[in-house]
Structures are given as structure tokens and as C-alpha cells.
Protein backbone atom coordinates (compact mmCIF):
# COMPACT_ATOMS: atom_id res chain seq x y z
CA UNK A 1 -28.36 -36.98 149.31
CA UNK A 2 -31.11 -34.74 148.46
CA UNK A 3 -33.03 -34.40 145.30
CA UNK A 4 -33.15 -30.27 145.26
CA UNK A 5 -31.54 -28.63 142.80
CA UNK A 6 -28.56 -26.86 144.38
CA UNK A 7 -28.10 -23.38 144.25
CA UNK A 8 -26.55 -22.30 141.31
CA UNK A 9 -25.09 -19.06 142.67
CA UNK A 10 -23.44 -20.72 145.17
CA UNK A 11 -22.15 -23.75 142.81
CA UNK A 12 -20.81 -20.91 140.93
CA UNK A 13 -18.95 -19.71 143.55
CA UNK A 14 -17.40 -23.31 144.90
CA UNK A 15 -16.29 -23.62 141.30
CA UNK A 16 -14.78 -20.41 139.83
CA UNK A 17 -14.11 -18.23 143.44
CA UNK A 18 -13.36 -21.11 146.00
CA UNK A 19 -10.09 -21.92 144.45
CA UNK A 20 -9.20 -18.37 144.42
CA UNK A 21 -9.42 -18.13 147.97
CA UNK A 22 -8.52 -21.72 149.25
CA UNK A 23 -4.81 -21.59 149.71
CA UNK A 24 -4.54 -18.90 151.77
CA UNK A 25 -7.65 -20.33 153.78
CA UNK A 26 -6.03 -23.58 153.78
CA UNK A 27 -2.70 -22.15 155.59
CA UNK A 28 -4.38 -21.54 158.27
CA UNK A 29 -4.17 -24.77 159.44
CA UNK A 30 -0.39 -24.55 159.45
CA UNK A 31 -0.91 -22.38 162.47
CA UNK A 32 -2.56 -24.64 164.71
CA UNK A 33 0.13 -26.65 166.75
CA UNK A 34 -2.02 -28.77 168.72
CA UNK A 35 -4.51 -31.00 167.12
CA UNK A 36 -7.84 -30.40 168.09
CA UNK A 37 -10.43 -32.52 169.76
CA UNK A 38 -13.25 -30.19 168.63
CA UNK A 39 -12.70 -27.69 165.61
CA UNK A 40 -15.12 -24.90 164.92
CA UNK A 41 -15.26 -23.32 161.32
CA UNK A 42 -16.74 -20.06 161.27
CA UNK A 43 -18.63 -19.16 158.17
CA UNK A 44 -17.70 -22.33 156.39
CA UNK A 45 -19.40 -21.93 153.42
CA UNK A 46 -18.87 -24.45 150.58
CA UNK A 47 -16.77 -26.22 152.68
CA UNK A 48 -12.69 -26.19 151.53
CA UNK A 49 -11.08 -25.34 154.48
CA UNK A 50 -13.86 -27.87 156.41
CA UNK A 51 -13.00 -30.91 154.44
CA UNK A 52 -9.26 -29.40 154.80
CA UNK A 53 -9.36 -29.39 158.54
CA UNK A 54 -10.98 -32.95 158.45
CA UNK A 55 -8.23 -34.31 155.96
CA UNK A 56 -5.54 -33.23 158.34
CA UNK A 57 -7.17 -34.29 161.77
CA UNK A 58 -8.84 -36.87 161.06
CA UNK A 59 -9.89 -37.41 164.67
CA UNK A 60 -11.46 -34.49 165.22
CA UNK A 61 -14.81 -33.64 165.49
CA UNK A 62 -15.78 -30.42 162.92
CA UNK A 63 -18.61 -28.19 163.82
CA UNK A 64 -19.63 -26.21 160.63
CA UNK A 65 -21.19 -23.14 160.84
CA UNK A 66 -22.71 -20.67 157.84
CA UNK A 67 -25.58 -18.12 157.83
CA UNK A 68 -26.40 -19.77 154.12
CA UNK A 69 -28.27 -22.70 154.38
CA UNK A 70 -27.40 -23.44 150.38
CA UNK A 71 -23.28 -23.14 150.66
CA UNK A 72 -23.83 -25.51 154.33
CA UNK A 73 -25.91 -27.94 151.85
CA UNK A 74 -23.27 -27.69 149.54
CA UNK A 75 -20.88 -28.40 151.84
CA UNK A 76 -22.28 -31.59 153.89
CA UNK A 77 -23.09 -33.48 150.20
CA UNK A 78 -19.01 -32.72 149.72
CA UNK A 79 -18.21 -34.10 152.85
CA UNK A 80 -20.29 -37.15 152.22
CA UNK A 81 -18.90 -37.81 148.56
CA UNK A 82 -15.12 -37.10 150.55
CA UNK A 83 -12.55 -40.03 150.30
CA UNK A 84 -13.42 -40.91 154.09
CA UNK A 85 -16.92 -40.34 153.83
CA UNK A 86 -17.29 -40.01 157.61
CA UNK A 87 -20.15 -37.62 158.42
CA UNK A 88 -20.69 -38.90 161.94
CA UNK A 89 -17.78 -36.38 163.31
CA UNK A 90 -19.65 -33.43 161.34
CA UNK A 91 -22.39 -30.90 162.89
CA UNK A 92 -23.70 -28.74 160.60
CA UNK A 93 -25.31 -24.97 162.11
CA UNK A 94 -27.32 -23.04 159.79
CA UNK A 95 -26.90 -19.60 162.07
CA UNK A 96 -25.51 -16.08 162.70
CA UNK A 97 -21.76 -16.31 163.69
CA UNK A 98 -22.51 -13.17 166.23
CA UNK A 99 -25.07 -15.34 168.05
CA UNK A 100 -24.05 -19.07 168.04
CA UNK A 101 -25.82 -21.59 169.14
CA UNK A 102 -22.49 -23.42 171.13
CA UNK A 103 -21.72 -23.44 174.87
CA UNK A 104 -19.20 -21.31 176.56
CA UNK A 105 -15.79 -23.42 176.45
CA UNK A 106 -16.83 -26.39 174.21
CA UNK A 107 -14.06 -25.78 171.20
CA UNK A 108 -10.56 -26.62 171.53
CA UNK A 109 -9.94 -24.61 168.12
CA UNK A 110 -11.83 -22.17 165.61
CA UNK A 111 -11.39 -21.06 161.99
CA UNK A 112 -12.23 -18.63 159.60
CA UNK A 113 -11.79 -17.94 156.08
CA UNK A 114 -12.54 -14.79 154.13
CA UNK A 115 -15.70 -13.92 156.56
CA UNK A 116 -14.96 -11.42 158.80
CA UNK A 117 -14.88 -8.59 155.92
CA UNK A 118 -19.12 -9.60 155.81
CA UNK A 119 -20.21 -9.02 159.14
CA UNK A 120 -21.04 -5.52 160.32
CA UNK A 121 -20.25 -5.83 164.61
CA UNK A 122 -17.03 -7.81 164.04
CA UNK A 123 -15.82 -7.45 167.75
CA UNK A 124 -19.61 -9.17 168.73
CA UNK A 125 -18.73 -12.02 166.51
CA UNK A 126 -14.60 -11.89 168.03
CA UNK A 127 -16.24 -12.24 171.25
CA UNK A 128 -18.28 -15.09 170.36
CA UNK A 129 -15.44 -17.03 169.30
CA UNK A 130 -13.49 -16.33 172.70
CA UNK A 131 -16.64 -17.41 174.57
CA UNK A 132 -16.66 -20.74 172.92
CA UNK A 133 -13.21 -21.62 173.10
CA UNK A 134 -11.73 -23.81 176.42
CA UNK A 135 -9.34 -22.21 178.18
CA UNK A 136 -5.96 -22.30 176.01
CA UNK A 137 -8.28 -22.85 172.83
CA UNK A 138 -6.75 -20.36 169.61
CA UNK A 139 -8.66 -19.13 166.59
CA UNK A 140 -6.89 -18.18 163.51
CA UNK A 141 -8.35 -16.67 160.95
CA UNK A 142 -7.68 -15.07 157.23
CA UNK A 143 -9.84 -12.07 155.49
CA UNK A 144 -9.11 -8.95 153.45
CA UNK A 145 -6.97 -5.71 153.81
CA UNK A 146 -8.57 -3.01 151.77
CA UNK A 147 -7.03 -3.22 148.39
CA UNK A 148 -8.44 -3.14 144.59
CA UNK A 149 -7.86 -6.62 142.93
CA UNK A 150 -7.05 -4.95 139.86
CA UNK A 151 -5.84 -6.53 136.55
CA UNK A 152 -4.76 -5.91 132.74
CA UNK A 153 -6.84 -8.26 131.50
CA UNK A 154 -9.81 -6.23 132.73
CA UNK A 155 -8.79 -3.10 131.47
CA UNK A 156 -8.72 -4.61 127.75
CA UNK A 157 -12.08 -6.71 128.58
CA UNK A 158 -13.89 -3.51 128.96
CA UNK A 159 -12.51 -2.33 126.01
CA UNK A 160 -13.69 -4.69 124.21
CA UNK A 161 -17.41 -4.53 125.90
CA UNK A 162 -17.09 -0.67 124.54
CA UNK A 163 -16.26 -1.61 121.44
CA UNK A 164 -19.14 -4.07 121.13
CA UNK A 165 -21.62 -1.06 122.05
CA UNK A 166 -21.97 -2.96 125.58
CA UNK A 167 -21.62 -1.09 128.88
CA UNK A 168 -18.20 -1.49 130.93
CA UNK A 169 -18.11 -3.45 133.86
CA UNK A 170 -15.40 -0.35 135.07
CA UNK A 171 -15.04 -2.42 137.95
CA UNK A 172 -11.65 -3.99 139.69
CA UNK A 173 -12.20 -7.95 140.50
CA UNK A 174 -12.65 -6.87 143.84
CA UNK A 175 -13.37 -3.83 145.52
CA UNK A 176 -12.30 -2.95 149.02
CA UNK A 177 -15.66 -3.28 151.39
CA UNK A 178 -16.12 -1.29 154.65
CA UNK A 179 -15.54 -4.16 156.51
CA UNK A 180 -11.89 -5.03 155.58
CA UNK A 181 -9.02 -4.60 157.82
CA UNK A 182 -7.01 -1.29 157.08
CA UNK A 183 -3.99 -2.71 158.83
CA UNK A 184 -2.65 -5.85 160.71
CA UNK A 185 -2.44 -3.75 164.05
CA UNK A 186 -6.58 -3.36 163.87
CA UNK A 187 -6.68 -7.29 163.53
CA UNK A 188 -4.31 -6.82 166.94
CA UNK A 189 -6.13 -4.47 168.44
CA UNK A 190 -9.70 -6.11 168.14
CA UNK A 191 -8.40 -9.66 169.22
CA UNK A 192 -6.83 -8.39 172.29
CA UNK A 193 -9.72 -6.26 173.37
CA UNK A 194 -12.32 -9.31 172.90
CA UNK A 195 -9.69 -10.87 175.66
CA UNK A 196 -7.26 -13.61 174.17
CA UNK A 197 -3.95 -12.99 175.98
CA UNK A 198 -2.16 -14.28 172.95
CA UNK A 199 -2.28 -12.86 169.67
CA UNK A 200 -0.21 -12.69 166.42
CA UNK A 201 -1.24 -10.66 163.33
CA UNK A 202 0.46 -10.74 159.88
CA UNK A 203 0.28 -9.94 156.25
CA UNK A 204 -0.88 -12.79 153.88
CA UNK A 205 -0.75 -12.59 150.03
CA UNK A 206 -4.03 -13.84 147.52
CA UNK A 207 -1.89 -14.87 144.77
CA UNK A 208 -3.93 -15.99 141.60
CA UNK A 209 -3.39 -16.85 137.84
CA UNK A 210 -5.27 -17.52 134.56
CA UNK A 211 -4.75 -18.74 131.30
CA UNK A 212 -7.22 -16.06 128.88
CA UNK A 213 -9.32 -18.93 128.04
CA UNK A 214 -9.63 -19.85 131.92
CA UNK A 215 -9.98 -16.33 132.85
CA UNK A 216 -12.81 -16.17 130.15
CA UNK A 217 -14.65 -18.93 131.66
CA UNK A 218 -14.16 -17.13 135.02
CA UNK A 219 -15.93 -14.20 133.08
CA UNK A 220 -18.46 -15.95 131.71
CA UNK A 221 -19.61 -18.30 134.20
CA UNK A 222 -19.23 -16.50 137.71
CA UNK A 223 -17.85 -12.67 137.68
CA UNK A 224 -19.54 -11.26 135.17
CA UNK A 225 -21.92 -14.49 133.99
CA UNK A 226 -25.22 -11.79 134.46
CA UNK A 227 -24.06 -9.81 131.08
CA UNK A 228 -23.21 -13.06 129.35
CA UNK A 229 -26.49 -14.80 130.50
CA UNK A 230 -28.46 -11.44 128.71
CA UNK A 231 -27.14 -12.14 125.44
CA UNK A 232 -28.32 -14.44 122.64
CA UNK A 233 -25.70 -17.03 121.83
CA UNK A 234 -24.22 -15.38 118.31
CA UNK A 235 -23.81 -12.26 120.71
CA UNK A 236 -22.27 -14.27 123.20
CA UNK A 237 -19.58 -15.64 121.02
CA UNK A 238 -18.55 -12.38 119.37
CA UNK A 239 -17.75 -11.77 122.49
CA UNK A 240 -15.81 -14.65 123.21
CA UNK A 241 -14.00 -14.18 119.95
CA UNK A 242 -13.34 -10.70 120.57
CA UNK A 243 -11.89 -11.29 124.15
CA UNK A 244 -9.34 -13.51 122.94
CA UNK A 245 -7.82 -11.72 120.41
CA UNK A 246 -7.76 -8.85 122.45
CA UNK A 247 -6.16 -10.84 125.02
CA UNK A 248 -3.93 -12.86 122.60
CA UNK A 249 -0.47 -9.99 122.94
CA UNK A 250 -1.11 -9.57 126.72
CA UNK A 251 1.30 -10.70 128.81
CA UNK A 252 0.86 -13.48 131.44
CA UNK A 253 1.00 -10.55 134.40
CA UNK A 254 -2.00 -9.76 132.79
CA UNK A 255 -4.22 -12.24 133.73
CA UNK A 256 -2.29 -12.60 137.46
CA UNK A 257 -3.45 -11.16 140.81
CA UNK A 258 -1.85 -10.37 144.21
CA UNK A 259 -3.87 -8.84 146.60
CA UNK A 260 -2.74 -8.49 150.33
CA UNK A 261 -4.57 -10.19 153.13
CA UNK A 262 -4.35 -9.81 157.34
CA UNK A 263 -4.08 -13.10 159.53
CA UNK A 264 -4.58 -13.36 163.06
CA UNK A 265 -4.27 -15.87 165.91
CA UNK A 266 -5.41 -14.94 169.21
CA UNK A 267 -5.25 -18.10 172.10
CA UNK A 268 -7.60 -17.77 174.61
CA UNK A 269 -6.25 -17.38 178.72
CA UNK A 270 -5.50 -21.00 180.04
CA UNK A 271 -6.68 -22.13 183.17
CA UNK A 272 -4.09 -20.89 185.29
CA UNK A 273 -4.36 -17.29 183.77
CA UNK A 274 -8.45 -17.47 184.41
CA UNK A 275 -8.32 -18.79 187.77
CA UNK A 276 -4.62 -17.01 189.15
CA UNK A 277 -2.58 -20.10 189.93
């Protein structure tokens, strides 16, 4: 294991926005009869639906892809510390998901959680997929359909940031970007024009819930943890103090989200499709 300090941005986000996200990432695998020989996980990150893959098929060989160097170095010392400890069936790719560096037809499956909202030619990274995938190879993936993740809690935090003569965040806990599906039949559309012969689209739910003293942490640590970090540490925990009283006669809806998702599988043409026999 290396002696670098790991990035804390990014150990904030395995710890507080990971979980969030990994159950629907983590169904994916449900959709994925056959068990692949070679899995491909597109924009892996810290690694959860990696190590889930790996769990699940444990004879499979997992090549891990991320633009971020820091969330794949996260992610390798978690597969090293997993129960198995097997690295040997790992590759790790530090590179662009629109230009990969894999050979045509050399996956037998591909995966991808809560990435393709980032990148700005989605069908060029679509088509990479389908060019590495063998004939009869599917890739499912998860991301987001534009919604605000908005909840009570956050109304009545930035009251409280008002009251304490500190600006409002005024912001939901997430925004809808320009990349995020605006319906399942885009996610159709753009799967079948990249040219899998297969495809089925449909609507997913992010379903998440805090206690206020978990959702605080969550505050304090990762969503907002900027405004938090500015303050001295008797500032800080008027804060706290305030938060939780304000928070105390809030219902449990309060501190709950459910934000709709799209997932897609699209199987690429098998031999006999490709070839006409």
C-alpha cells in the first residue's frame, strides 16, 4: 500500500455520498444473467459497485476504469484490504471513458454507475462501450433523470444559517446537470443508435434517509463541509446546536430523499446477427 496521503475530497465522497448512491448502482448487477468472463466498470470511482461485481463473480476478471487517478487509488487499496484480497483478477485504467485504451470485442460485460450525467459526448462514450463488448456482450448502466433532490431539512438548515448572519446555501442536495437524461426513451434512443440490437430502459428510484445527527455529519463533513471548515470551532458548534433544535419537531420525511433515476441495458448483436447466419 502506498504511503501518500489519500485524497481527502474523494475520501469524503466514498464515505458520506457512496452509500447514497450504492444500492441503486449495486442493482445493476441483478440485470446481468450470464456471468461474465471479463467485466468492465466504467467510471468506477471509489470502487462499490467494483468490489460488488467481484463479490458476486468471483471468477471474473474486473477491468476498472476512472478518469481520477485518486478515487482508482482509492479503490485498488479497497480491493486489496477486501475479504478475498485477490488483486491478480483486477486491471486498473487511469483514462477517458470516450477513448479507452481496450480492444474491440475483449469484454463479455460493462457497467456504469452514476457517470454518464459527467461526460459531455455521451453517444462517443455509448459507442465505446459497444466497440469493446464481444458479440452478445450487454452493458447496463444507472445515472440521473433531471430532478431537484430537494428536502425539509434543508429548508430549515438555511434558516438557521440566516439566522446566524451566515449566507444560505439556497441550494437543493442536488441539482439537475445538463447532462442528465430527460426521459427513459432518450436512454432508448441513444443505446439503439450506438448499435446494440437489444435494449431495455426503465425508471429507478435514489431512495435515502437520515437521522438529524447523521444528516448533520453529512453537512458538516462532505455537502456543505467548505462553510463549516471557515469557521472557528465555538462558531462551528452554535451551529451544530442550532441545527438540532431546529431539526428536533421535523418529521422523519424531513430528512428522506427520493429522486428518480433512468436504467438501461443494451446487448450488443451476436455473432449470427454480425455475420447473417
Amino acid at each position: 500500500m502506498s504511503d501518500r496521503p489519500l485524497d481527502s475530497d474523494v475520501l469524503r465522497y466514498q464515505r458520506y455520498w457512496e452509500p447514497v448512491l450504492a444500492p441503486a448502482a449495486q442493482r445493476l448487477l441483478e440485470r446481468i444473467i450470464e456471468p461474465p468472463n471479463v467485466l468492465l466498470d466504467v467510471g468506477a470511482g471509489t470502487g462499490s459497485l467494483t468490489l460488488a461485481a467481484a463479490a458476486r463473480w468471483p471468477e471474473a476478471r474486473l477491468i476498472v476504469l476512472d478518469a481520477s487517478g485518486a478515487m482508482l487509488r482509492v479503490a485498488r487499496e479497497r480491493a486489496a484490504e477486501s475479504p478475498s484480497g485477490d488483486t491478480e483478477r483486477f486491471s486498473w485504467l487511469s483514462a477517458d471513458a470516450r477513448d479507452m485504451p481496450l480492444a474491440d470485442d475483449t469484454v463479455d460485460a460493462a457497467v456504469s454507475s452514476f457517470v454518464l450525467q459527467t461526460v459531455d459526448d455521451r453517444s462517443r462514450l455509448l459507442g465505446e462501450v459497444r466497440r469493446v463488448l464481444r458479440p452478445g456482450g450487454v452493458f447496463a448502466f444507472v445515472t440521473w433523470l433531471a430532478d431537484d433532490i430537494r428536502m425539509a431539512a434543508d429548508e430549515a438548515y438555511d434558516d438557521v444559517l440566516r439566522e446566524l448572519g451566515l449566507a444560505a446555501n439556497g441550494a437543493p442536495l442536488r441539482s439537475p446537470r445538463a447532462g442528465d437524461y430527460t426521459s427513459i426513451d432518450e436512454a432508448r434512443t441513444e443505446l439503439r443508435a450506438v448499435g446494440f440490437t437489444y435494449v431495455e430502459v426503465w425508471n429507478d428510484t435514489l431512495h435515502a434517509r437520515w437521522t438529524p445527527e447523521a444528516y448533520l455529519d453529512f453537512k458538516e463533513r462532505y455537502d456543505d463541509h467548505e462553510r463549516f471548515e471557515e469557521l472557528d470551532e465555538p462558531a462551528r458548534e452554535q451551529l451544530r446546536s442550532r441545527l438540532l433544535v431546529a431539526w428536533a419537531d421535523l418529521p422523519e420525511s424531513a430528512f428522506e430523499v427520493r429522486s428518480p433515476l433512468v436504467g438501461g441495458l443494451g446487448r450488443a448483436p451476436s455473432a449470427s446477427e454480425t455475420h447473417g447466419y
